[in-house]
C-alpha atoms as a PDB file:
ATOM      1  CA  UNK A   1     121.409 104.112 117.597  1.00  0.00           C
ATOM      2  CA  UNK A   2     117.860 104.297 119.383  1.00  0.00           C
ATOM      3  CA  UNK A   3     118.760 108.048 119.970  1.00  0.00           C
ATOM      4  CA  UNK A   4     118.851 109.073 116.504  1.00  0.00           C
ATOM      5  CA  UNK A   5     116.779 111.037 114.696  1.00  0.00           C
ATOM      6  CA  UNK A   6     114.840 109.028 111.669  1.00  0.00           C
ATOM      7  CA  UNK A   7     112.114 111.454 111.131  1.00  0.00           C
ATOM      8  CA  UNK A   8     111.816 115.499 111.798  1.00  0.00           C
ATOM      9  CA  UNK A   9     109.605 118.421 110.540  1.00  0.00           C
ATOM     10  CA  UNK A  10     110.695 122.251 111.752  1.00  0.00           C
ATOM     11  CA  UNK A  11     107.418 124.785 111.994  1.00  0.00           C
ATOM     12  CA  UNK A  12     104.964 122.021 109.421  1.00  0.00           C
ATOM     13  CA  UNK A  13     102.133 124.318 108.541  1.00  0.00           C
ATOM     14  CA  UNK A  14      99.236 123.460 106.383  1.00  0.00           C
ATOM     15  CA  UNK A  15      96.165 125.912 105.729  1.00  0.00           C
ATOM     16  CA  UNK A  16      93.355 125.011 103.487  1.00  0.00           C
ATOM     17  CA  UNK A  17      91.767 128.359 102.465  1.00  0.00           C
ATOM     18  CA  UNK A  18      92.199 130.671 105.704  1.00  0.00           C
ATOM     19  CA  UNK A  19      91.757 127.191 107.757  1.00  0.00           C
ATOM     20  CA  UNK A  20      95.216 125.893 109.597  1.00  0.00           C
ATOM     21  CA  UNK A  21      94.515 122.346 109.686  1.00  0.00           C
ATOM     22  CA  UNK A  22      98.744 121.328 111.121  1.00  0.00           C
ATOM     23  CA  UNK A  23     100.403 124.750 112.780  1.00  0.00           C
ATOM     24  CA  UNK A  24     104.343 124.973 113.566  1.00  0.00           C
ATOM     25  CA  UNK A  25     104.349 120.982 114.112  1.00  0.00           C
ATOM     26  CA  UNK A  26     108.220 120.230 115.406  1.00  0.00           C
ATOM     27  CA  UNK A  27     108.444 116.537 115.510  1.00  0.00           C
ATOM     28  CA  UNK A  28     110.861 114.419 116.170  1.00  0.00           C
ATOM     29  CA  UNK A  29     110.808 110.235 115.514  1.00  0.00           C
ATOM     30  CA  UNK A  30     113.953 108.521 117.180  1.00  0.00           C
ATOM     31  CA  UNK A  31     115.165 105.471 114.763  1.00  0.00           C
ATOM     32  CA  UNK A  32     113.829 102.048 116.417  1.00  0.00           C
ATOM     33  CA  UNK A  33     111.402 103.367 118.306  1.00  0.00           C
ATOM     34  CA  UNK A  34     107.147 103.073 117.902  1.00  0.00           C
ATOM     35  CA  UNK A  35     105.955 106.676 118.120  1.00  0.00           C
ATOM     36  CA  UNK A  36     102.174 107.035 118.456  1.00  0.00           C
ATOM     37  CA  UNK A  37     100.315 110.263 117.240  1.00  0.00           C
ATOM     38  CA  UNK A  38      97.400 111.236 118.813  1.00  0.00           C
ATOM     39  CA  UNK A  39      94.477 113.441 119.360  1.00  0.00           C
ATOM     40  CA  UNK A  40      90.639 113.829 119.342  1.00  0.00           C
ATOM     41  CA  UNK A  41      88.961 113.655 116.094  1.00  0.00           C
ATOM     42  CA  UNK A  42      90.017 116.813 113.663  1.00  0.00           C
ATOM     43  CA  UNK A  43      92.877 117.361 116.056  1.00  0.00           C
ATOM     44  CA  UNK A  44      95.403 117.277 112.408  1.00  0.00           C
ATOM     45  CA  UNK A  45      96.817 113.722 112.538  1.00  0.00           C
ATOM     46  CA  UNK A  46      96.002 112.651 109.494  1.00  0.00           C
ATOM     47  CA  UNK A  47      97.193 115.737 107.851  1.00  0.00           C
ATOM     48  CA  UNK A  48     100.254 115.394 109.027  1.00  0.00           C
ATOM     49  CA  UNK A  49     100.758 111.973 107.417  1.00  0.00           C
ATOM     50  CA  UNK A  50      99.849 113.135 104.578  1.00  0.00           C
ATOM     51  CA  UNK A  51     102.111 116.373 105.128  1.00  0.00           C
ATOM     52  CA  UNK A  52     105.249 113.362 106.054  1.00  0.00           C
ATOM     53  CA  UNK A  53     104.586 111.330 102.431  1.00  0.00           C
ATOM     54  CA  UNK A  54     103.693 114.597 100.561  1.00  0.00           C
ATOM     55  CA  UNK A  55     100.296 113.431  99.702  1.00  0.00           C
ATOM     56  CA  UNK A  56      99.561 116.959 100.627  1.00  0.00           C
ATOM     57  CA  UNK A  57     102.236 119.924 100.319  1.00  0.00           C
ATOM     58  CA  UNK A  58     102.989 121.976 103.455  1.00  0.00           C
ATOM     59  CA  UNK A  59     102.165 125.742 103.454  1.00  0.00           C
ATOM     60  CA  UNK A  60     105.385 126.319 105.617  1.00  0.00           C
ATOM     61  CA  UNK A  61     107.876 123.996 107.196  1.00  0.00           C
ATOM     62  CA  UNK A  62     110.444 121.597 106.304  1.00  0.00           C
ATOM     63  CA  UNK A  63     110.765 117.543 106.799  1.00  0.00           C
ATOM     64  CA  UNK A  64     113.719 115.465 107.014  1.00  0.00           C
ATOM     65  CA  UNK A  65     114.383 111.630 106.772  1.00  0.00           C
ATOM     66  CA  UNK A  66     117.764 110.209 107.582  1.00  0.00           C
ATOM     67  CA  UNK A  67     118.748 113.927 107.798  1.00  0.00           C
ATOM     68  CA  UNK A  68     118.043 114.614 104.151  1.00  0.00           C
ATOM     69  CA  UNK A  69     115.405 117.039 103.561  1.00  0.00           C
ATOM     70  CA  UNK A  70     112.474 115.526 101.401  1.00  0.00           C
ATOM     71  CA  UNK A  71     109.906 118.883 102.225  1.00  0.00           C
ATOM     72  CA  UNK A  72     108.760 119.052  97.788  1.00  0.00           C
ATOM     73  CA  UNK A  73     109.806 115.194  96.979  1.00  0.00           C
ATOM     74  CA  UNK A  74     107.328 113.445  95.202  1.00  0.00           C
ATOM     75  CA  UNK A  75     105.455 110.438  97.322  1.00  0.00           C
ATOM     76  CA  UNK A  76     107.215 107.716  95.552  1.00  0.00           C
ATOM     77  CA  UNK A  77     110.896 109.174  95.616  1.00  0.00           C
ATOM     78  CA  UNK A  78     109.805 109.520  99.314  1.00  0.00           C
ATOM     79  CA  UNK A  79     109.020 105.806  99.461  1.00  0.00           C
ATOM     80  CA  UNK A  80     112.172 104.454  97.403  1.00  0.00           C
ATOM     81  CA  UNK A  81     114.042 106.748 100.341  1.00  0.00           C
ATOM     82  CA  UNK A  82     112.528 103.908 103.038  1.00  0.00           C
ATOM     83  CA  UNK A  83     109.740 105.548 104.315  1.00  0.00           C
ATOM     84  CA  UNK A  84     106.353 103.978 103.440  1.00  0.00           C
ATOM     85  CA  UNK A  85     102.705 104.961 104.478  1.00  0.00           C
ATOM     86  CA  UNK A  86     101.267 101.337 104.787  1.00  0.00           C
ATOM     87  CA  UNK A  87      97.436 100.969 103.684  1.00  0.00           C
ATOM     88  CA  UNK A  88      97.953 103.957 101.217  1.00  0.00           C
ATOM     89  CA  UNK A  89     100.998 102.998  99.354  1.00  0.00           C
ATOM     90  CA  UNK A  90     100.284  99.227  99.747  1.00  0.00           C
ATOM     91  CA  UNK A  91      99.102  97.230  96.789  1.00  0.00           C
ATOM     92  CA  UNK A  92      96.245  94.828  97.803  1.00  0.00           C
ATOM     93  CA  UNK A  93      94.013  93.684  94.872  1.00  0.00           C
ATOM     94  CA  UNK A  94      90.932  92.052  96.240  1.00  0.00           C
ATOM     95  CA  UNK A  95      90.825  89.333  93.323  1.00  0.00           C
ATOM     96  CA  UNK A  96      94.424  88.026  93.848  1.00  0.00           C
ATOM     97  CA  UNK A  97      95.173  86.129  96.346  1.00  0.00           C
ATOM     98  CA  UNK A  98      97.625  86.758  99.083  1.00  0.00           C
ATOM     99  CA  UNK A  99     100.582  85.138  97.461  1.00  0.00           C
ATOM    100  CA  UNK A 100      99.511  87.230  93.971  1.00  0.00           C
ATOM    101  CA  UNK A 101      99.392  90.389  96.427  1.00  0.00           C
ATOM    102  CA  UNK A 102     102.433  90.077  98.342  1.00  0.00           C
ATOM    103  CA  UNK A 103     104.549  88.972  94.951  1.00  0.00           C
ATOM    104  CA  UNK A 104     103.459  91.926  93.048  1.00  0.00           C
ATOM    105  CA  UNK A 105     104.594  94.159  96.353  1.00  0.00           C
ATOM    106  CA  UNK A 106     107.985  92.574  96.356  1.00  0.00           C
ATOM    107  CA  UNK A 107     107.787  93.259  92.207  1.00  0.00           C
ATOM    108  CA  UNK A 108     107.003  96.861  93.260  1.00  0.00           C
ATOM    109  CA  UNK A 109     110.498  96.963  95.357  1.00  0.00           C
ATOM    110  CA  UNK A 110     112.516  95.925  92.286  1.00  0.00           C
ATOM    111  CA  UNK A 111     110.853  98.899  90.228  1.00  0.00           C
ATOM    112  CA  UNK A 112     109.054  96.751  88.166  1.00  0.00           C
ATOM    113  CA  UNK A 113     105.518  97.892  88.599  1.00  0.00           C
ATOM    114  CA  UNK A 114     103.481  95.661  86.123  1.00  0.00           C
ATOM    115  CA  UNK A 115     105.468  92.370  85.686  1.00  0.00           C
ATOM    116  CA  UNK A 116     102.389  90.502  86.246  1.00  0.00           C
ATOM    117  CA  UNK A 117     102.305  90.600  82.207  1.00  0.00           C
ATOM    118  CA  UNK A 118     105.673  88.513  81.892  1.00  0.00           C
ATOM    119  CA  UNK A 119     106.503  84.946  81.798  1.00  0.00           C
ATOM    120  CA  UNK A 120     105.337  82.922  85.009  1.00  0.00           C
ATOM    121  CA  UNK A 121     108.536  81.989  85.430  1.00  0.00           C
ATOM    122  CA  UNK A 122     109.605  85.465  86.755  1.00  0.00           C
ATOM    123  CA  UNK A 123     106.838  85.605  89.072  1.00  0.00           C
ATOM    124  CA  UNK A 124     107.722  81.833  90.848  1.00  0.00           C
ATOM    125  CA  UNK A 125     111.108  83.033  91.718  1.00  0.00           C
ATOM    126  CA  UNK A 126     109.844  85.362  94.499  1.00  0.00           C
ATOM    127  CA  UNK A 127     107.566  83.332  96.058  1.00  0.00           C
ATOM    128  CA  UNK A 128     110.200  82.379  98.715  1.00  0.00           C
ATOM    129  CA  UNK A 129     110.216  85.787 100.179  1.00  0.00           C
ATOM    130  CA  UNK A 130     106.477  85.840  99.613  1.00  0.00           C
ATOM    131  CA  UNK A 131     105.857  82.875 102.053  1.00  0.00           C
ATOM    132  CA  UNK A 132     107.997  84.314 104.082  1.00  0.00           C
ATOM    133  CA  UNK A 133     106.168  87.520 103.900  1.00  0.00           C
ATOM    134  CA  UNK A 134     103.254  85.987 104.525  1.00  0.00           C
ATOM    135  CA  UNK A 135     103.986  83.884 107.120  1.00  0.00           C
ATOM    136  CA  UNK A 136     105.493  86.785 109.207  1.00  0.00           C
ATOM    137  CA  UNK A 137     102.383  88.539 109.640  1.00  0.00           C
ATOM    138  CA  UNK A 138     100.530  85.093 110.399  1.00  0.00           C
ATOM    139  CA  UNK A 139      98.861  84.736 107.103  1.00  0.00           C
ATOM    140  CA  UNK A 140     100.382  81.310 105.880  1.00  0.00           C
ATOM    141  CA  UNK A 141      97.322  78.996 106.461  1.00  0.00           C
ATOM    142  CA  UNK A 142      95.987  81.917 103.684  1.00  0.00           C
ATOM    143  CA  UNK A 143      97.930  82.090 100.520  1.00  0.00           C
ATOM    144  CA  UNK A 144      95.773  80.883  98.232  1.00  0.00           C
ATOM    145  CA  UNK A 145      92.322  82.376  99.357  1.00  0.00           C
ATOM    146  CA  UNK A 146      91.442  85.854  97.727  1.00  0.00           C
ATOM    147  CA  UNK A 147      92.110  89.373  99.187  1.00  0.00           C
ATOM    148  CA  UNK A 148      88.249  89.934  99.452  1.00  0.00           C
ATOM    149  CA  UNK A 149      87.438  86.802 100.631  1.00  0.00           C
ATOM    150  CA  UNK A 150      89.915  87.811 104.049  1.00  0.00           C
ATOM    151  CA  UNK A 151      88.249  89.152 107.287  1.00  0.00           C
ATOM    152  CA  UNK A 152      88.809  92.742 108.183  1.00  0.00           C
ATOM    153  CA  UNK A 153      91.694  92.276 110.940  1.00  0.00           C
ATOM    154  CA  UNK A 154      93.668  89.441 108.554  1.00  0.00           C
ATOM    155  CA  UNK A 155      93.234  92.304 105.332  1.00  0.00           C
ATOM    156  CA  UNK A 156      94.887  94.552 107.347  1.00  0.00           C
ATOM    157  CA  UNK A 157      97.970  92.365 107.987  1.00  0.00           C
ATOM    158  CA  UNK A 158      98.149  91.473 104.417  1.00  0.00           C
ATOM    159  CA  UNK A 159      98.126  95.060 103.920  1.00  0.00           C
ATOM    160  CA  UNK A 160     101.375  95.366 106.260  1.00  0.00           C
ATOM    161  CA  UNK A 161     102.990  92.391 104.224  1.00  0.00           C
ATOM    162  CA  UNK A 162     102.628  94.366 101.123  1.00  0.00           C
ATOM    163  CA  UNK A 163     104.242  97.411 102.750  1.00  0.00           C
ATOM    164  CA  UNK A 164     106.614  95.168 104.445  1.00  0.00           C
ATOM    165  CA  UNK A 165     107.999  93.914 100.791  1.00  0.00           C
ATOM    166  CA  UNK A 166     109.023  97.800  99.800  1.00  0.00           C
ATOM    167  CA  UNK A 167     111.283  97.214 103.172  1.00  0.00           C
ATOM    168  CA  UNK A 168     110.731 100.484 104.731  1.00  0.00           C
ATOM    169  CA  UNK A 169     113.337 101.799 106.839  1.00  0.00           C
ATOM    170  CA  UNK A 170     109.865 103.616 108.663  1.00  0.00           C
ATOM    171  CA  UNK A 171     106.520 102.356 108.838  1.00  0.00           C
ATOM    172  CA  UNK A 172     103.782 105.095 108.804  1.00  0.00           C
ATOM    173  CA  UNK A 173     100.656 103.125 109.812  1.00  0.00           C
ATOM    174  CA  UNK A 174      97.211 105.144 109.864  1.00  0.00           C
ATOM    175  CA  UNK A 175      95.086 104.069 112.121  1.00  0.00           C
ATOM    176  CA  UNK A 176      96.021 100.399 112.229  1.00  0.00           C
ATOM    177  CA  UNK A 177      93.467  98.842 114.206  1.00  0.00           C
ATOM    178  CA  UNK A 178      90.089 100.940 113.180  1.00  0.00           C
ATOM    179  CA  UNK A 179      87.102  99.308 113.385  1.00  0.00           C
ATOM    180  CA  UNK A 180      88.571  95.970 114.256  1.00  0.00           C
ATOM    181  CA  UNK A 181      86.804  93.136 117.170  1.00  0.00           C
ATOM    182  CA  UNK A 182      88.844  92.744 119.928  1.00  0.00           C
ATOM    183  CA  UNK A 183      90.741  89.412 118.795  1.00  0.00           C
ATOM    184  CA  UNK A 184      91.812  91.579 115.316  1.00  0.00           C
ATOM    185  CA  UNK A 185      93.133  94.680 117.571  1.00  0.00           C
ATOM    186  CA  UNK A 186      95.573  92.351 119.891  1.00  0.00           C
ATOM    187  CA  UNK A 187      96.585  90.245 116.450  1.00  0.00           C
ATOM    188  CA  UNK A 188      97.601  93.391 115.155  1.00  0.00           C
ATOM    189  CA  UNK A 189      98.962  94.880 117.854  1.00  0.00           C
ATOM    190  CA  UNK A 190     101.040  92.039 118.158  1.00  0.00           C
ATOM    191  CA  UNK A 191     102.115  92.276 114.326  1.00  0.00           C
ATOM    192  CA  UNK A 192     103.506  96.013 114.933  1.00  0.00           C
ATOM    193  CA  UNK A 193     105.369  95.362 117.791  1.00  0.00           C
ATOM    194  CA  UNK A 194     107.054  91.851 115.825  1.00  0.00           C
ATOM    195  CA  UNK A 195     107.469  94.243 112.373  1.00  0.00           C
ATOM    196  CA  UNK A 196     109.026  97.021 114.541  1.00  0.00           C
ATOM    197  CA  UNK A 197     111.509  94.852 116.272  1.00  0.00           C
ATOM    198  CA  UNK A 198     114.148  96.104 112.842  1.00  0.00           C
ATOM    199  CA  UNK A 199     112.544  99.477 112.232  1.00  0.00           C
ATOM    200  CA  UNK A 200     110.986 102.987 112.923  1.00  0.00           C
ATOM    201  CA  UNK A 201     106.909 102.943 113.596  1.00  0.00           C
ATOM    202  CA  UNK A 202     105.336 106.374 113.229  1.00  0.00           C
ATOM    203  CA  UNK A 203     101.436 105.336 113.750  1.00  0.00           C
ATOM    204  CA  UNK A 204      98.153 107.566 114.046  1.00  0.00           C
ATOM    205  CA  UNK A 205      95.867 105.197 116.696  1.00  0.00           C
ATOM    206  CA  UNK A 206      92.842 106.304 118.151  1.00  0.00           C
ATOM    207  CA  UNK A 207      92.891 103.156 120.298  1.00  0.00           C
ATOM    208  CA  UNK A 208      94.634 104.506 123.717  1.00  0.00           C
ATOM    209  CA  UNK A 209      95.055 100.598 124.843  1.00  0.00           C
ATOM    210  CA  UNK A 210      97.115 100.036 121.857  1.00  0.00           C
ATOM    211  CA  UNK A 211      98.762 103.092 122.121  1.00  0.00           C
ATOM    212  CA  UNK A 212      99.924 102.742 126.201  1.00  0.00           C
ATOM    213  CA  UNK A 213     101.088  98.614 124.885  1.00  0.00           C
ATOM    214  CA  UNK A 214     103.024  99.950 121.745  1.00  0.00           C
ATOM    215  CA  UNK A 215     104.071 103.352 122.218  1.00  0.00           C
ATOM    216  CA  UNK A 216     107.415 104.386 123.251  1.00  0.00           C
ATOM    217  CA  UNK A 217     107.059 107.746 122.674  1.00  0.00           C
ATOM    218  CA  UNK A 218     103.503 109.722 122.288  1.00  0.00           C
ATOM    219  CA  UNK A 219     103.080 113.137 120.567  1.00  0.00           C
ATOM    220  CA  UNK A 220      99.239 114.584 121.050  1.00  0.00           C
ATOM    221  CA  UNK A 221      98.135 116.943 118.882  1.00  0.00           C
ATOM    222  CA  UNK A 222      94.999 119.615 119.136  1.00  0.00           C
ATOM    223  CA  UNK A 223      93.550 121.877 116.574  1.00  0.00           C
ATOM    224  CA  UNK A 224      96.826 121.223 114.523  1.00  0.00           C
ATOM    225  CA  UNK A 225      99.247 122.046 117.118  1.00  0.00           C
ATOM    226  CA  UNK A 226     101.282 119.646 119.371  1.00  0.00           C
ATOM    227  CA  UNK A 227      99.407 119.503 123.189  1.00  0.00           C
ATOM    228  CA  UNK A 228     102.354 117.243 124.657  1.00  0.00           C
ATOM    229  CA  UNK A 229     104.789 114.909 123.899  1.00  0.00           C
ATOM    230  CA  UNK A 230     106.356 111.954 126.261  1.00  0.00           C
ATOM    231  CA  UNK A 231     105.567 108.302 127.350  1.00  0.00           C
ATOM    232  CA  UNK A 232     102.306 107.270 127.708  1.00  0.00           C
ATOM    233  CA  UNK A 233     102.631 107.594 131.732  1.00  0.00           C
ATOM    234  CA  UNK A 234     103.424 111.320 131.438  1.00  0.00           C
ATOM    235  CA  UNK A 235     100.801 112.656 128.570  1.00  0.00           C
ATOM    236  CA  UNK A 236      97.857 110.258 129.809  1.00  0.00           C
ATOM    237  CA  UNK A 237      98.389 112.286 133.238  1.00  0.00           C
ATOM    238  CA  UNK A 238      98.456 115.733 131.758  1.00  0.00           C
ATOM    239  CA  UNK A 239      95.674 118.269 132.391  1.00  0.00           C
ATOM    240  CA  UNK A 240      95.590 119.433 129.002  1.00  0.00           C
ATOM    241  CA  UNK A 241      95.530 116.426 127.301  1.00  0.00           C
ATOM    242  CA  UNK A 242      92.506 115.142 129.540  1.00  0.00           C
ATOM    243  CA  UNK A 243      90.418 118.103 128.903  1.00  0.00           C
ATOM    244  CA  UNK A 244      91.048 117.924 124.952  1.00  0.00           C
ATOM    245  CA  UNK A 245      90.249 114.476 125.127  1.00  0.00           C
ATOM    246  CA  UNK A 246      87.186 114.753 127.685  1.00  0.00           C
ATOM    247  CA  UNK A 247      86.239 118.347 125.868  1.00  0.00           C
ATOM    248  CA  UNK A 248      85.601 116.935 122.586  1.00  0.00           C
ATOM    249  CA  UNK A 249      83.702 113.720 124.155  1.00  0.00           C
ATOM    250  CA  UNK A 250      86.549 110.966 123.778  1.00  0.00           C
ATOM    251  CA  UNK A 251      87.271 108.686 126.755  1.00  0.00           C
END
C-alpha cells in the first residue's frame, strides 16, 4: 500500500507573464509516506502548492489524486476529495477559543459552513471529537483559552487540528515550523510524524533538521525545476543540490 501513488503531476508548468516560476514538475507522492519539498528561497515550492490545491491554475500539466485527475477542480472540490492544504484551508478564528475553532472545523467536514448560528445544542454534540482533536495535537490543557491568546508553535498545532477535522486523506503542510524557537520546531515535528502515522504528508520545510527526521522521500527543486529526488542521505550528498543551496547563501 506504501508503494502507491497518492499524489502525481505530469510536465506542471506555471509562467507569470514571460516568467516560469514551476517548469515540467513530474512528481510523484507514495500513499503513507512524509515527502518533503525543498529548495532555496524562489526555488518554486510554494507555487507548486498552490499549483496541487489550484489556488493558482497551471499553464501546462496535469495533477492526479487517487488516480483521478483534479488539473481545473476548484480548491474546495479538491479538499472534499481528501486532500487539504493545512494553514490555508484551516479555519482558526483568533477570538474563539480552541474548542470553538476545532468544532466549527469538524462543522466544516459535514458541509455545514456557518452552523455557529443554530441552536447550542448542535454545537455540544461534537465536542467529543473536538477534545479528541485537541488533545491529539497536545492542546487539551488549552480548550478554553482564545486562538490569539496561544503562542506561535501551539497556534500552529491548533491550526493542524482544524485541518485534521476535514480528515484529509493528504496533508499539504507549508512550511510547518517557520519562525518557531527550538522547543515549538521538535513539538511540531513530533505532531507530523504522530498525524502521519494514518496518512500522506506532502510538506514545503526550509528547516533541513526537520526535513532529514521526517522525510521519507525528498524532492529539491531550483528555479522551478526538480534538482533531485531521493532520501535525505542521497540528495543532502549531491553536488548539485549543495551548490544551489551554498550558491544562493543557504546552509
Amino acid at each position: 500500500m506504501a508503494e502507491e501513488t497518492i499524489l502525481e503531476t505530469r510536465g506542471l508548468t506555471k509562467e507569470f507573464k514571460g516568467f516560469v516560476a514551476v517548469k515540467g514538475v513530474d512528481l510523484s507522492v507514495k500513499r503513507g509516506t512524509i515527502h518533503a519539498l525543498i529548495g532555496p528561497n524562489g526555488a518554486g515550492k510554494t507555487t507548486c502548492f498552490n499549483l496541487l490545491t489550484h489556488f493558482l491554475t497551471p499553464t501546462r500539466g496535469k495533477i492526479y489524486f487517487k488516480g483521478q485527475e483534479i488539473t481545473g477542480s476548484r480548491p474546495s472540490s479538491i479538499a472534499r476529495m481528501g486532500l487539504v492544504r493545512s494553514f490555508q484551508i484551516s479555519a482558526v478564528f483568533p477570538h474563539l477559543t480552541v474548542l470553538e475553532n476545532v468544532r466549527i472545523a469538524l462543522q466544516r467536514k459535514g458541509g455545514h459552513s456557518f452552523d455557529f448560528w443554530r441552536a447550542q445544542g448542535t454545537l455540544t454534540k461534537l465536542n467529543a471529537r473536538a477534545e479528541a482533536l485537541i488533545d491529539a495535537v497536545g492542546l487539551s490543557g488549552f480548550a478554553a483559552t482564545q486562538a490569539v491568546e496561544l503562542a506561535y508553535g501551539r497556534k500552529r498545532a491548533l491550526e493542524i487540528a482544524t485541518t485534521l477535522a476535514l480528515d484529509p486523506e493528504m496533508m499539504l503542510l507549508d512550511e510547518p515550523t517557520a519562525g518557531m524557537t527550538h522547543a515549538d520546531v521538535d513539538r511540531i515535528a513530533a505532531l507530523i510524524k504522530k498525524v502521519a502515522v494514518d496518512r500522506t504528508v506532502l510538506m514545503v520545510e526550509h528547516n533541513l533538521s526537520v526535513v532529514s527526521t521526517l522525510s521519507d522521500h525528498i524532492t529539491v527543486l531550483a528555479r522551478g525545476e526538480i534538482l533531485a529526488q531521493g532520501d535525505y542521505a542521497t540528495v543532502s550528498k549531491n553536488p548539485d543540490v549543495i551548490q544551489a543551496y551554498l550558491g544562493a547563501g543557504h546552509a
